[in-house]
Protein backbone atom coordinates (compact mmCIF):
# COMPACT_ATOMS: atom_id res chain seq x y z
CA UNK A 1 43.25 15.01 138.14
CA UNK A 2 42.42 15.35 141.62
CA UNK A 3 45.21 17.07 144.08
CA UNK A 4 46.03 14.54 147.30
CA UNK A 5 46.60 15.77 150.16
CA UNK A 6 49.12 14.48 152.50
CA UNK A 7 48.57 12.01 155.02
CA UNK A 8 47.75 13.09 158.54
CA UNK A 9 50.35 12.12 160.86
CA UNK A 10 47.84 9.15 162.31
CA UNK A 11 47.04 7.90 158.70
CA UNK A 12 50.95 7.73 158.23
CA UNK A 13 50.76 5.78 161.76
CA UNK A 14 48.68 3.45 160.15
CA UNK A 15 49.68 2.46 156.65
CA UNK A 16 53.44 1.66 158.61
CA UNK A 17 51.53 -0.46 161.16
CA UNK A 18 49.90 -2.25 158.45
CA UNK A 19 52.42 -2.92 156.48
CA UNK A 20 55.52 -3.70 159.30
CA UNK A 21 53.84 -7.60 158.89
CA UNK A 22 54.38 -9.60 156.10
CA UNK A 23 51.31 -11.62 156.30
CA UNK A 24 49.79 -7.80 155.64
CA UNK A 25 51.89 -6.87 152.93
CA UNK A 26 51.18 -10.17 151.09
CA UNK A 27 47.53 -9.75 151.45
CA UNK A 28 47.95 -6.56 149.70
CA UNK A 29 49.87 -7.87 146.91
CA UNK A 30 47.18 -10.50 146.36
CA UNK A 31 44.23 -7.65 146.78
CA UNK A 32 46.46 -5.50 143.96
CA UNK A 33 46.72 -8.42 141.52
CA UNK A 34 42.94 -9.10 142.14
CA UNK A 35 39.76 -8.74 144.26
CA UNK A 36 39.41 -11.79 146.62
CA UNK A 37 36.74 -12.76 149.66
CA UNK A 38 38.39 -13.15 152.81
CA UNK A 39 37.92 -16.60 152.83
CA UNK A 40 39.83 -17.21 150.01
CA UNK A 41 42.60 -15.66 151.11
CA UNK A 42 42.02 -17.16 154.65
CA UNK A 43 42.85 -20.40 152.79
CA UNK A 44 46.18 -18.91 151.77
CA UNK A 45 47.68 -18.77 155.21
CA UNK A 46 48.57 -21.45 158.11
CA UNK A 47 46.71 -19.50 160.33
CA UNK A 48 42.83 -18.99 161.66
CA UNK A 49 40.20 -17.40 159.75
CA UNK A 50 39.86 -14.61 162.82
CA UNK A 51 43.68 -13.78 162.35
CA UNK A 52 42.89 -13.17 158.54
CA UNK A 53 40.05 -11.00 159.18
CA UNK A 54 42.52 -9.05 161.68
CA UNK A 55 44.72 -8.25 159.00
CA UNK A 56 42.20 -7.46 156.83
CA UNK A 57 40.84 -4.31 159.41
CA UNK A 58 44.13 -3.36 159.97
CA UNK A 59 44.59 -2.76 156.43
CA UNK A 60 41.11 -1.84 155.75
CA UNK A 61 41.65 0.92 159.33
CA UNK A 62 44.78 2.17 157.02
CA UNK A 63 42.38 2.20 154.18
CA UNK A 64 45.03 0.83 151.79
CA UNK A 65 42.16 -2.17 151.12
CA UNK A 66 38.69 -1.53 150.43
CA UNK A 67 36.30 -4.39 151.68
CA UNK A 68 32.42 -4.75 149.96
CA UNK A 69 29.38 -7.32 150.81
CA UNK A 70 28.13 -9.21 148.18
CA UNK A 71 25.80 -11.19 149.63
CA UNK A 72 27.69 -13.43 152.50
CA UNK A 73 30.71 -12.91 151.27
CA UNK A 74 33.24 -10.54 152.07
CA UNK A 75 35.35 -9.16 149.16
CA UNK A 76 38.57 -7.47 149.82
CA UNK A 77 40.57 -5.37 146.84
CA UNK A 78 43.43 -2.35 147.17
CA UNK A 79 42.77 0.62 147.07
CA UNK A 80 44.94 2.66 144.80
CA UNK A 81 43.73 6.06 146.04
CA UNK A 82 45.84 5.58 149.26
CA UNK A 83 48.86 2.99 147.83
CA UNK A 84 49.47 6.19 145.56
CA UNK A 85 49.57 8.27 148.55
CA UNK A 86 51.92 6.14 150.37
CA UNK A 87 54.28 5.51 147.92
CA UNK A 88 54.66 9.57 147.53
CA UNK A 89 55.35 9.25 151.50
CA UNK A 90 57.84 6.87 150.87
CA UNK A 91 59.46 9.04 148.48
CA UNK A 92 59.69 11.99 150.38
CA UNK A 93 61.49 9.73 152.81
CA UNK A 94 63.63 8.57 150.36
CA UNK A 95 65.18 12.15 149.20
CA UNK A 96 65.39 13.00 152.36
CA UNK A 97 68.19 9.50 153.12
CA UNK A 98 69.07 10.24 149.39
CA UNK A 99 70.26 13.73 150.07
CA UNK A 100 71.56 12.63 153.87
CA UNK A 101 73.62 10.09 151.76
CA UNK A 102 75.25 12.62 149.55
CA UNK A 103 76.69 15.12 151.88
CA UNK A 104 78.07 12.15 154.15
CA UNK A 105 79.71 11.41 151.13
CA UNK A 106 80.77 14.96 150.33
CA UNK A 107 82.05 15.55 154.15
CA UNK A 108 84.30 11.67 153.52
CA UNK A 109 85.48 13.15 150.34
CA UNK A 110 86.68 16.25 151.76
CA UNK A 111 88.66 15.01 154.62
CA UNK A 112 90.53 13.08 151.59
């Protein structure tokens, strides 16, 4: 098993700007559950081509997709390398409100 480093603080930056919109978080779904070509999940959305392929570098820049060429198409899947690495982020965050949590609800219990 290889070890993973932690995220810089500007790769951290980036996987939270990519996934703060929804259209980018359901493009990742969709790239977890399968590999697609940006124009097939262009035809997903009520929105331009271009504004697809935006998403698609902003997640691609966060490297939580990977995009390929095979031949004119464009094929877009996630990239598990870096989802793994977020969600340990996210987890660190999470004991950290986890553990805020429980002495707030120590100090309330005292004062009781």
């Amino acid at each position: 098993m290889v070890a993973q480093r932690e995220l810089s603080e500007e790769e951290v930056d980036r996987v939270f700007h990519a996934l703060a919109t929804s259209t980018r978080r359901d493009i990742l779904r969709r790239t977890i559950e399968r590999e697609q070509s940006v124009s097939a999940l262009a035809s997903e959305y009520e929105m331009s081509f271009a504004a697809v392929q935006k998403h698609v570098a902003v997640l691609e820049a966060a490297e939580l997709i990977i995009k390929r060429a095979e031949g004119r198409e464009r094929l877009v899947r996630a990239n598990p390398e870096m989802i793994a690495r977020a969600r340990i982020l996210l987890a660190r965050y999470e004991e950290l409100w986890r553990a805020r949590i429980a002495r707030l609800d120590d100090l309330l219990a005292e004062d009781r």
